[in-house]
PDB file of N, CA and C in Angstrom:
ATOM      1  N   UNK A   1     108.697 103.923  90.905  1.00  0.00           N
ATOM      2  CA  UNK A   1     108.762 102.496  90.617  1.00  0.00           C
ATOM      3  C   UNK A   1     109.811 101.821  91.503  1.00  0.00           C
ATOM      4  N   UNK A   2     110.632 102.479  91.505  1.00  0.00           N
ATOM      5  CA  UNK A   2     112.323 102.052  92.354  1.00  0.00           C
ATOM      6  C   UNK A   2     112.086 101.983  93.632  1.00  0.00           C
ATOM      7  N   UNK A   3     111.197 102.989  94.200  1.00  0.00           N
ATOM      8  CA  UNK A   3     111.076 103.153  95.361  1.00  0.00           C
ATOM      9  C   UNK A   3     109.542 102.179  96.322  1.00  0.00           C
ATOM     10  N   UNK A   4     108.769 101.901  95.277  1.00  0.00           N
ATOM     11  CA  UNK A   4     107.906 100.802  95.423  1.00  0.00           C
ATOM     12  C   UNK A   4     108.425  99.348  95.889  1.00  0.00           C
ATOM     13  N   UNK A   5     109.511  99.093  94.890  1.00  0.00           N
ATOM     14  CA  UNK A   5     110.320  97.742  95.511  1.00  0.00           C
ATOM     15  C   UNK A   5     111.161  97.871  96.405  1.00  0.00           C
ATOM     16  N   UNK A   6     111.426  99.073  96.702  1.00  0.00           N
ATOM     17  CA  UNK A   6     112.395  99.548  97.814  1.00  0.00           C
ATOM     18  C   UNK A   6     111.726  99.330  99.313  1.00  0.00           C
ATOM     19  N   UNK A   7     110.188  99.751  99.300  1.00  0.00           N
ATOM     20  CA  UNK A   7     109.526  99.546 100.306  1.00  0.00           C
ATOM     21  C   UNK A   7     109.007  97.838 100.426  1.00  0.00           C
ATOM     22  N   UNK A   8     108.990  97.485  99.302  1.00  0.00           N
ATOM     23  CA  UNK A   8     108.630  96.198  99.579  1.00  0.00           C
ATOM     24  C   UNK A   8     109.538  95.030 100.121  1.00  0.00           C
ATOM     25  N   UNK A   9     111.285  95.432  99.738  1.00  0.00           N
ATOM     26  CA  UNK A   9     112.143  94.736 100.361  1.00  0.00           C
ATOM     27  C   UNK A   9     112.131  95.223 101.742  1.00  0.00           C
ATOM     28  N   UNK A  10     111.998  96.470 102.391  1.00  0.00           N
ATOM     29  CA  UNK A  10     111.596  97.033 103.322  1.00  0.00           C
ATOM     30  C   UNK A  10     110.870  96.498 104.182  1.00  0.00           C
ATOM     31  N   UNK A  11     109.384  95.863 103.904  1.00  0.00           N
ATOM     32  CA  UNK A  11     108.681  95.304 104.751  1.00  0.00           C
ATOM     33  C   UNK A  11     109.155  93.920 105.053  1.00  0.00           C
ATOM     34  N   UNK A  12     109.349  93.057 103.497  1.00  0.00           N
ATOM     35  CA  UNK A  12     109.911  91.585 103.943  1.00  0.00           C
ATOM     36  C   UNK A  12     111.099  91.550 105.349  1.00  0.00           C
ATOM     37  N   UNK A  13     112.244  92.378 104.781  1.00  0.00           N
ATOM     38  CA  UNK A  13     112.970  92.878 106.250  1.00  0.00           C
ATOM     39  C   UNK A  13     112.554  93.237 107.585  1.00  0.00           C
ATOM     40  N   UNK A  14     111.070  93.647 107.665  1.00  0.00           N
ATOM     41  CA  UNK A  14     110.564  93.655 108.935  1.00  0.00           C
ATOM     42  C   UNK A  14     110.088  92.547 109.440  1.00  0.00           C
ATOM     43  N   UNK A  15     109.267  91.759 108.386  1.00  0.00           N
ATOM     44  CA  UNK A  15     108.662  90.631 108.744  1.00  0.00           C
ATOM     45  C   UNK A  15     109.639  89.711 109.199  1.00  0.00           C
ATOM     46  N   UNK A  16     110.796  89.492 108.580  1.00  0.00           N
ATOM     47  CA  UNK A  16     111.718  88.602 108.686  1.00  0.00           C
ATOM     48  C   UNK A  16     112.583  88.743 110.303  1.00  0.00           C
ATOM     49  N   UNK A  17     112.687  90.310 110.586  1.00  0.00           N
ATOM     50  CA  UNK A  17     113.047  90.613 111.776  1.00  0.00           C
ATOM     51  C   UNK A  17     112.220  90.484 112.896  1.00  0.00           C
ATOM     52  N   UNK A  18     110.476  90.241 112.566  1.00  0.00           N
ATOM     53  CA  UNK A  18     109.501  90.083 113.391  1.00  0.00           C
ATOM     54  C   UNK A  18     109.657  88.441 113.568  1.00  0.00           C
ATOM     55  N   UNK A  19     109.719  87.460 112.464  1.00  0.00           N
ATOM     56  CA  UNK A  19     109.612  86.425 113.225  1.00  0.00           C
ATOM     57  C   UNK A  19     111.105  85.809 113.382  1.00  0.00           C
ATOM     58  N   UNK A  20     112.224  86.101 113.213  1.00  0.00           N
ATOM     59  CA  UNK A  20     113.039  85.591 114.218  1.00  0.00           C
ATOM     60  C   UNK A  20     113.049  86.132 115.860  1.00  0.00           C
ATOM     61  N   UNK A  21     112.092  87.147 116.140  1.00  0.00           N
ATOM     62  CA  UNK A  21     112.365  87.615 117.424  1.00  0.00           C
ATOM     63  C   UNK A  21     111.090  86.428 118.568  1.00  0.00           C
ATOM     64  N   UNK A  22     110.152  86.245 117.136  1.00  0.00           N
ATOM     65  CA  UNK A  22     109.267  85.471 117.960  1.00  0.00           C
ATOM     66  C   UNK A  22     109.844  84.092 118.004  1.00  0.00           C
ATOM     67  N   UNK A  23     110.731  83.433 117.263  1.00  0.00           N
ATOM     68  CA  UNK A  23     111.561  81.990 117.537  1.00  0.00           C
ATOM     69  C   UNK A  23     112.355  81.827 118.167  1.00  0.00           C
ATOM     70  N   UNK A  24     113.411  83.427 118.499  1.00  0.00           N
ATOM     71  CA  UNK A  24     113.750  83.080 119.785  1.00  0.00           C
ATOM     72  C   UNK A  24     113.165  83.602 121.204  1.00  0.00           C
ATOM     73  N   UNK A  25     112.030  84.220 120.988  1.00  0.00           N
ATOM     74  CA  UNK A  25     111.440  84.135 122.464  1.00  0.00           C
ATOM     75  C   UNK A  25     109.943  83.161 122.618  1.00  0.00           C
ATOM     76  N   UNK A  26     110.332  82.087 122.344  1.00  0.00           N
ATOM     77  CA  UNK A  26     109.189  81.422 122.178  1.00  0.00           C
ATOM     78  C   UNK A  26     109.164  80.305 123.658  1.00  0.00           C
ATOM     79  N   UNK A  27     109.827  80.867 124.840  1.00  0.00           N
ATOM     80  CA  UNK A  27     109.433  80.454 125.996  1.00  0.00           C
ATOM     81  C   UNK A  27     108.199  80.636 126.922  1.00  0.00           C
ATOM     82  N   UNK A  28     108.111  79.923 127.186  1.00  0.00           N
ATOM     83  CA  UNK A  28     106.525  79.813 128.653  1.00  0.00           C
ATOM     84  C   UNK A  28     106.902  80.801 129.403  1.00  0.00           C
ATOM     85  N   UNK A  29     106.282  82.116 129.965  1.00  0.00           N
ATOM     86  CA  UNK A  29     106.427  82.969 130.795  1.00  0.00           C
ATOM     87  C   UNK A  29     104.955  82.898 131.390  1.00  0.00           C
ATOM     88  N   UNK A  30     105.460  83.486 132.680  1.00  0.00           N
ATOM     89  CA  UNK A  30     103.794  83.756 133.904  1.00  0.00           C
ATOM     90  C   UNK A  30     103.761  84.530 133.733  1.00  0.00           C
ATOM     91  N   UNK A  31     102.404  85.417 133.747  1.00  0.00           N
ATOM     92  CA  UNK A  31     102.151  86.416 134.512  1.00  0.00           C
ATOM     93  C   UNK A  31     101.449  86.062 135.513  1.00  0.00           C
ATOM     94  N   UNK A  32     101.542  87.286 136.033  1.00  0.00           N
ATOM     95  CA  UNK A  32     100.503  86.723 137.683  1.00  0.00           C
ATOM     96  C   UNK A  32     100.384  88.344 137.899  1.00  0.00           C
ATOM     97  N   UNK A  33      98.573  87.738 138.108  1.00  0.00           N
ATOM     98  CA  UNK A  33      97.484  88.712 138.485  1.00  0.00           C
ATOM     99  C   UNK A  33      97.299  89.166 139.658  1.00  0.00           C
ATOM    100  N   UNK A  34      96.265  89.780 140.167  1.00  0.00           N
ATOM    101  CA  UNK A  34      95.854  90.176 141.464  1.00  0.00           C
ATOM    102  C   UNK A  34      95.553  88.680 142.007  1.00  0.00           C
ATOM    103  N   UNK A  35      95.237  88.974 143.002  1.00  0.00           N
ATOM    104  CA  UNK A  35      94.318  87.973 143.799  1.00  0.00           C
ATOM    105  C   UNK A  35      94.839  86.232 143.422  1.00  0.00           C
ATOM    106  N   UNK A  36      95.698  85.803 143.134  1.00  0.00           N
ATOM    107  CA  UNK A  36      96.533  84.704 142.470  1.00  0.00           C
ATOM    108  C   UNK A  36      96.171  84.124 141.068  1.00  0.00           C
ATOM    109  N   UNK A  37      95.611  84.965 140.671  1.00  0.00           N
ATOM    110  CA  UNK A  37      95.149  84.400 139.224  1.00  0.00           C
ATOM    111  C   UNK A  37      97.016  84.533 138.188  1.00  0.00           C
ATOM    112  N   UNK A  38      96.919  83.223 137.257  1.00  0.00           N
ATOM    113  CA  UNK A  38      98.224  83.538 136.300  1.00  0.00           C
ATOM    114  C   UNK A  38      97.426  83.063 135.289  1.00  0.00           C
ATOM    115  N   UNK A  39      98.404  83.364 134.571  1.00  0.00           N
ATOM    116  CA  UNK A  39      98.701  83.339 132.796  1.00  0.00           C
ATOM    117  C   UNK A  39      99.794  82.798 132.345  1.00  0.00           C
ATOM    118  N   UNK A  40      99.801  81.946 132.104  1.00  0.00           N
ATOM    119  CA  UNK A  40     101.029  81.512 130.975  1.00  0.00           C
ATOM    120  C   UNK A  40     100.996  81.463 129.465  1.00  0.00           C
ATOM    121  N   UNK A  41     101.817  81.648 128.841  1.00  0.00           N
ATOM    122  CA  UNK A  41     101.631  81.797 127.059  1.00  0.00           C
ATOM    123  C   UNK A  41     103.022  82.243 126.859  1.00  0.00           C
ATOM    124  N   UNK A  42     103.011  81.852 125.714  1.00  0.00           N
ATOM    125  CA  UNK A  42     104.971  82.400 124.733  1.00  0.00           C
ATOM    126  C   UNK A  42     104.840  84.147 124.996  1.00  0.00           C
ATOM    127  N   UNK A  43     106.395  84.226 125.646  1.00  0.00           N
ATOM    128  CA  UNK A  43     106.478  85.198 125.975  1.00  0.00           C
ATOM    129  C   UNK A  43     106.581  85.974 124.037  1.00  0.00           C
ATOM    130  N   UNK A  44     106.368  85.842 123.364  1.00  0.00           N
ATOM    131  CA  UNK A  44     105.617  86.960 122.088  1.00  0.00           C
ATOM    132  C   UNK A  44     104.532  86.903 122.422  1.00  0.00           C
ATOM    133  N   UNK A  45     103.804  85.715 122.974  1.00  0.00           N
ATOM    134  CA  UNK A  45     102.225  86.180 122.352  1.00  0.00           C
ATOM    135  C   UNK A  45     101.993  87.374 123.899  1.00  0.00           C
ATOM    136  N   UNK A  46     102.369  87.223 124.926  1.00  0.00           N
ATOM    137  CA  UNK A  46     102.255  88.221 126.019  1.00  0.00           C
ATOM    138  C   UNK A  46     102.703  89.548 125.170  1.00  0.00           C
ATOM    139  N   UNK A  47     103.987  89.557 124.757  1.00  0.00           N
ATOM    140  CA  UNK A  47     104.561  90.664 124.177  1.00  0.00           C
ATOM    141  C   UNK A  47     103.260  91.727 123.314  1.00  0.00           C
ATOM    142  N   UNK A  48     103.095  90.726 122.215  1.00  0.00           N
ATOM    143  CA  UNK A  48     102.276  91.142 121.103  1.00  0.00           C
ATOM    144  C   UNK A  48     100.614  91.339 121.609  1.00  0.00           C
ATOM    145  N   UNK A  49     100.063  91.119 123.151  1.00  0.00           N
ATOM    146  CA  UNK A  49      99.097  91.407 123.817  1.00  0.00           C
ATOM    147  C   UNK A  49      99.072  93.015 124.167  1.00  0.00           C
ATOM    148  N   UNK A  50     100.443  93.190 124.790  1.00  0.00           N
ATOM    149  CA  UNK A  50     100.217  94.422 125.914  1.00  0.00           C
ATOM    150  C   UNK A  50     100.793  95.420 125.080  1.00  0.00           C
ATOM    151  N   UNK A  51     101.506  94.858 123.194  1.00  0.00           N
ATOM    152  CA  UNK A  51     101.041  95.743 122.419  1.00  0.00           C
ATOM    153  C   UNK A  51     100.272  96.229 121.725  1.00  0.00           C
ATOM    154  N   UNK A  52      99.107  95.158 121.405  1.00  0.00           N
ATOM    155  CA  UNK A  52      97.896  95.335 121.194  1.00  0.00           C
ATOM    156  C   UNK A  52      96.945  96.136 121.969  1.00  0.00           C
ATOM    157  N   UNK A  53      97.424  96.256 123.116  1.00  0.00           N
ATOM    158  CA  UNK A  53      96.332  96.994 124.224  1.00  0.00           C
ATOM    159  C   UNK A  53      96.872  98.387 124.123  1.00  0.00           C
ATOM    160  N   UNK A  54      98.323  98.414 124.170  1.00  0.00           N
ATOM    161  CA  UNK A  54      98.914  99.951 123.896  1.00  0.00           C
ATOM    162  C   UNK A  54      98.344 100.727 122.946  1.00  0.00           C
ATOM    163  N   UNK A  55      98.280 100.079 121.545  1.00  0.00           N
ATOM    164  CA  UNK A  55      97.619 100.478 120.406  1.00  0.00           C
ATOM    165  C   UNK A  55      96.162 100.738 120.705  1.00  0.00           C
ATOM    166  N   UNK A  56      95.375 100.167 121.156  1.00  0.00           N
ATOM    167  CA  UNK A  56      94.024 100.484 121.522  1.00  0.00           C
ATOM    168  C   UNK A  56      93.639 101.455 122.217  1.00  0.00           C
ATOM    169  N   UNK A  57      94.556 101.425 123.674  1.00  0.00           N
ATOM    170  CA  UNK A  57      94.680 102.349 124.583  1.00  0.00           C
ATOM    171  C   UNK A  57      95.133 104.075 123.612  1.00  0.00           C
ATOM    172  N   UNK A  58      95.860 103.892 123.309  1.00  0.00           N
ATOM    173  CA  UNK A  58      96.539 105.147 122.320  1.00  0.00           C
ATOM    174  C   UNK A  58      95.396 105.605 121.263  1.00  0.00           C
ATOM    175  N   UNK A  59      94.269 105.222 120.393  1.00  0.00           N
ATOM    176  CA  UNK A  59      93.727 105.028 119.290  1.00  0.00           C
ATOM    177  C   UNK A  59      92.305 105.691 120.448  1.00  0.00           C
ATOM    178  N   UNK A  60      91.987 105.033 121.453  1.00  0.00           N
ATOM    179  CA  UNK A  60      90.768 105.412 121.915  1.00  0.00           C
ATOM    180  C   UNK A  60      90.826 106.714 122.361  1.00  0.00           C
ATOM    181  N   UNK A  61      92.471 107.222 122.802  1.00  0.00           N
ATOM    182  CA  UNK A  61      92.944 108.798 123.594  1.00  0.00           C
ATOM    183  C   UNK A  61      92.519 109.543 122.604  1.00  0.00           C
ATOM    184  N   UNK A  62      93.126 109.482 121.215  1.00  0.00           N
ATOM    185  CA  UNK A  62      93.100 110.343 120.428  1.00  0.00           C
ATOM    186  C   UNK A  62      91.726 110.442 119.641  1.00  0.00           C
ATOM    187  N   UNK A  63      90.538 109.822 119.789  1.00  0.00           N
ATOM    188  CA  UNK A  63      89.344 109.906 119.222  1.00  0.00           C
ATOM    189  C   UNK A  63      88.628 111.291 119.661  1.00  0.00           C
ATOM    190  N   UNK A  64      88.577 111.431 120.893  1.00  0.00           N
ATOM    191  CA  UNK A  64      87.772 112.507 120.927  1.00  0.00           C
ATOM    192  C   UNK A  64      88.558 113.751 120.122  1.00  0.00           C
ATOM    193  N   UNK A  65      89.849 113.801 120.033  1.00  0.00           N
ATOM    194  CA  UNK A  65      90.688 115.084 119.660  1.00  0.00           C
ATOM    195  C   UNK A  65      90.236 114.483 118.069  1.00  0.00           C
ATOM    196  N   UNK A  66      90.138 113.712 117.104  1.00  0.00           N
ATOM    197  CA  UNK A  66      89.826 113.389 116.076  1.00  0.00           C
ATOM    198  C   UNK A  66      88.419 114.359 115.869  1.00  0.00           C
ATOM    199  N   UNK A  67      87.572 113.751 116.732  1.00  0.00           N
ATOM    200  CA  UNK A  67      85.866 113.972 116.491  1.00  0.00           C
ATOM    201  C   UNK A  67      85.841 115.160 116.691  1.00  0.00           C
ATOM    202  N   UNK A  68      86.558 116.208 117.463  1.00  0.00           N
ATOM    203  CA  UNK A  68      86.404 117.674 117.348  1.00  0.00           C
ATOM    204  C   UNK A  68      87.144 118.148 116.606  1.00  0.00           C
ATOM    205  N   UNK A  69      87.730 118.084 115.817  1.00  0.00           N
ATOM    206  CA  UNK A  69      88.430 118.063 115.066  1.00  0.00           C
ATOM    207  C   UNK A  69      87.880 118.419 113.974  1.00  0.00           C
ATOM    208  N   UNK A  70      86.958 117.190 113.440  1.00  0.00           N
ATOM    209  CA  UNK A  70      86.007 117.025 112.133  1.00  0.00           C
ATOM    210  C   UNK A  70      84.906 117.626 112.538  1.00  0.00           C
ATOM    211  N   UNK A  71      84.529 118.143 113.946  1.00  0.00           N
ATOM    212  CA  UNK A  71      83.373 119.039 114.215  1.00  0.00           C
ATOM    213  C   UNK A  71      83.633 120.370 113.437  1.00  0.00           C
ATOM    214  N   UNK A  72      84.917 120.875 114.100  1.00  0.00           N
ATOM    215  CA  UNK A  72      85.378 122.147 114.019  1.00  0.00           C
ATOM    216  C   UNK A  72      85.483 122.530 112.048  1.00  0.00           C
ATOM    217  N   UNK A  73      86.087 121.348 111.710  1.00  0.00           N
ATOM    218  CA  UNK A  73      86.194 121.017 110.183  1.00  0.00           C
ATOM    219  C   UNK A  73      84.667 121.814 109.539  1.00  0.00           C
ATOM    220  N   UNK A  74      83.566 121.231 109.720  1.00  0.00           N
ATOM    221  CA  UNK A  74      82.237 120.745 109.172  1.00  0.00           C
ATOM    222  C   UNK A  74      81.567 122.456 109.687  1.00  0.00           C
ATOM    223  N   UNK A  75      81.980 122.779 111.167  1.00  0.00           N
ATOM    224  CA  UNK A  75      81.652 124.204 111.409  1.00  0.00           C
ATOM    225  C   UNK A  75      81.922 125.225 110.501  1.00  0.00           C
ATOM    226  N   UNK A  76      83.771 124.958 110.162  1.00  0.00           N
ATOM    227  CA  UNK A  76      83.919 126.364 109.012  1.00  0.00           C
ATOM    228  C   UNK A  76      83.327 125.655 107.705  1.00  0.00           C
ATOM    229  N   UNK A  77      83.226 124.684 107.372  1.00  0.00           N
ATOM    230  CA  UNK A  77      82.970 124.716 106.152  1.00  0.00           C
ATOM    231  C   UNK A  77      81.550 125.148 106.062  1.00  0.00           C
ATOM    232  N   UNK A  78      80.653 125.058 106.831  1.00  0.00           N
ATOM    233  CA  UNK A  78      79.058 125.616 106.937  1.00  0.00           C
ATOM    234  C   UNK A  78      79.191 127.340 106.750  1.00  0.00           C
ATOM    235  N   UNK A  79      80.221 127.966 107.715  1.00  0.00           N
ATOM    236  CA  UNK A  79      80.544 129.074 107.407  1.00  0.00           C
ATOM    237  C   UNK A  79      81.144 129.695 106.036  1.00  0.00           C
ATOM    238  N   UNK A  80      81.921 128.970 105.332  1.00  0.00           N
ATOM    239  CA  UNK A  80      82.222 129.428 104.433  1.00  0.00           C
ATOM    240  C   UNK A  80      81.148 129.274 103.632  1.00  0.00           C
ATOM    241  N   UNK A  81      80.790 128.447 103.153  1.00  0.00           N
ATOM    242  CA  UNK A  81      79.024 128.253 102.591  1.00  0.00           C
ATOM    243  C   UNK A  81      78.296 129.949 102.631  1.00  0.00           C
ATOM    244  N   UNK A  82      77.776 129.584 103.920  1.00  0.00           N
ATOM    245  CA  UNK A  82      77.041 130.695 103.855  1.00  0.00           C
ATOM    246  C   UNK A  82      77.789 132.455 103.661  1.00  0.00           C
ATOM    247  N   UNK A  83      79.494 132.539 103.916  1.00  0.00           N
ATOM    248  CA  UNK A  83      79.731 133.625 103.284  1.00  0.00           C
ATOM    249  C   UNK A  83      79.725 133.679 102.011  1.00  0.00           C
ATOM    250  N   UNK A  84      80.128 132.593 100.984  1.00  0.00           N
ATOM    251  CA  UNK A  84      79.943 132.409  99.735  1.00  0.00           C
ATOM    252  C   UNK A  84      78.654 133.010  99.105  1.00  0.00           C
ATOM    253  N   UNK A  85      77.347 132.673 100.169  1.00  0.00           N
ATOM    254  CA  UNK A  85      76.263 132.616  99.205  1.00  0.00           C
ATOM    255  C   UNK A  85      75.897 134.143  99.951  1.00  0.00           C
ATOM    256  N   UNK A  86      76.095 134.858 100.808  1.00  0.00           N
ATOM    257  CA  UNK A  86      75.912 136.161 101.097  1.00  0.00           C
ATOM    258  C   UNK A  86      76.762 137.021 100.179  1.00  0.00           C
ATOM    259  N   UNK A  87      78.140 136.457  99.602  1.00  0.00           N
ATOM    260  CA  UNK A  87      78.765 137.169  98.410  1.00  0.00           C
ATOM    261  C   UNK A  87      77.975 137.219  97.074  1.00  0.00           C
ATOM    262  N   UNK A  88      77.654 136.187  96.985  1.00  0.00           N
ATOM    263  CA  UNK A  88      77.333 135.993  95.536  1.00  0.00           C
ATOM    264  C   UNK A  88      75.706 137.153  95.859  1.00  0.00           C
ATOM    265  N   UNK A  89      74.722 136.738  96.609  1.00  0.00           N
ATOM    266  CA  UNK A  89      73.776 137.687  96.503  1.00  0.00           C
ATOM    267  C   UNK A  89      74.132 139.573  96.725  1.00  0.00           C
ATOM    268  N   UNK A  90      75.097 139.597  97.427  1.00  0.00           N
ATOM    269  CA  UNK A  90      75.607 141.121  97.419  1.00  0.00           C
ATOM    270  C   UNK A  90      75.601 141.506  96.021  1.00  0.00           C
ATOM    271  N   UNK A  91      76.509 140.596  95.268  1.00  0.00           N
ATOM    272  CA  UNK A  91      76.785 141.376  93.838  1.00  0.00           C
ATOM    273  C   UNK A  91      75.801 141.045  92.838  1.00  0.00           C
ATOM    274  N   UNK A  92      74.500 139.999  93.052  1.00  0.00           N
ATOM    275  CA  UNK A  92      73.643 140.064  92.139  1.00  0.00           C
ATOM    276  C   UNK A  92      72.781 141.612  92.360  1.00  0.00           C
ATOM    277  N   UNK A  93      72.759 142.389  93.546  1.00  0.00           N
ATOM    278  CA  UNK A  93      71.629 143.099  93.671  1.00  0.00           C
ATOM    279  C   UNK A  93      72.233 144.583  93.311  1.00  0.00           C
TER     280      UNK A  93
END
């Protein structure tokens, strides 16, 4: 119970530390692209972009190691299955 409101003052403290960082960086920054293309936007919302892409970038790496993962999962469990049911008929006969 203690530790429920503990996390919840916890998060308000993040949030609160998230948006004073975005009020004081709430200046116009460029980027600039290849070929002369730019971008301008509050240097958070750039910030909170190329962490959004990190997160994506990171999330898409680890999928395939996920999906074999739950292959390998679904393999033994088929195996155990069928040693189960080769046990159980051993000792009916």
């Amino acid at each position: 119970m203690v530790m429920r409101y503990m996390l919840r003052v916890l998060w308000v403290l993040l949030f609160l530390l998230a948006l004073g960082f975005a009020v004081k960086n709430s200046e116009t920054v460029t980027v600039s692209y290849y070929l002369g293309y730019q971008w301008q936007a509050p240097m958070v919302l750039v910030m909170l972009v190329c962490f959004a892409a990190g997160v994506a970038t990171g999330v898409a790496a680890s999928l395939s190691f996920i999906f074999r993962q739950k292959r390998n999962i679904l393999a033994l469990k088929r195996e155990l299955r069928v040693k189960a049911s080769d046990a159980g008929l051993k000792q009916d006969a």
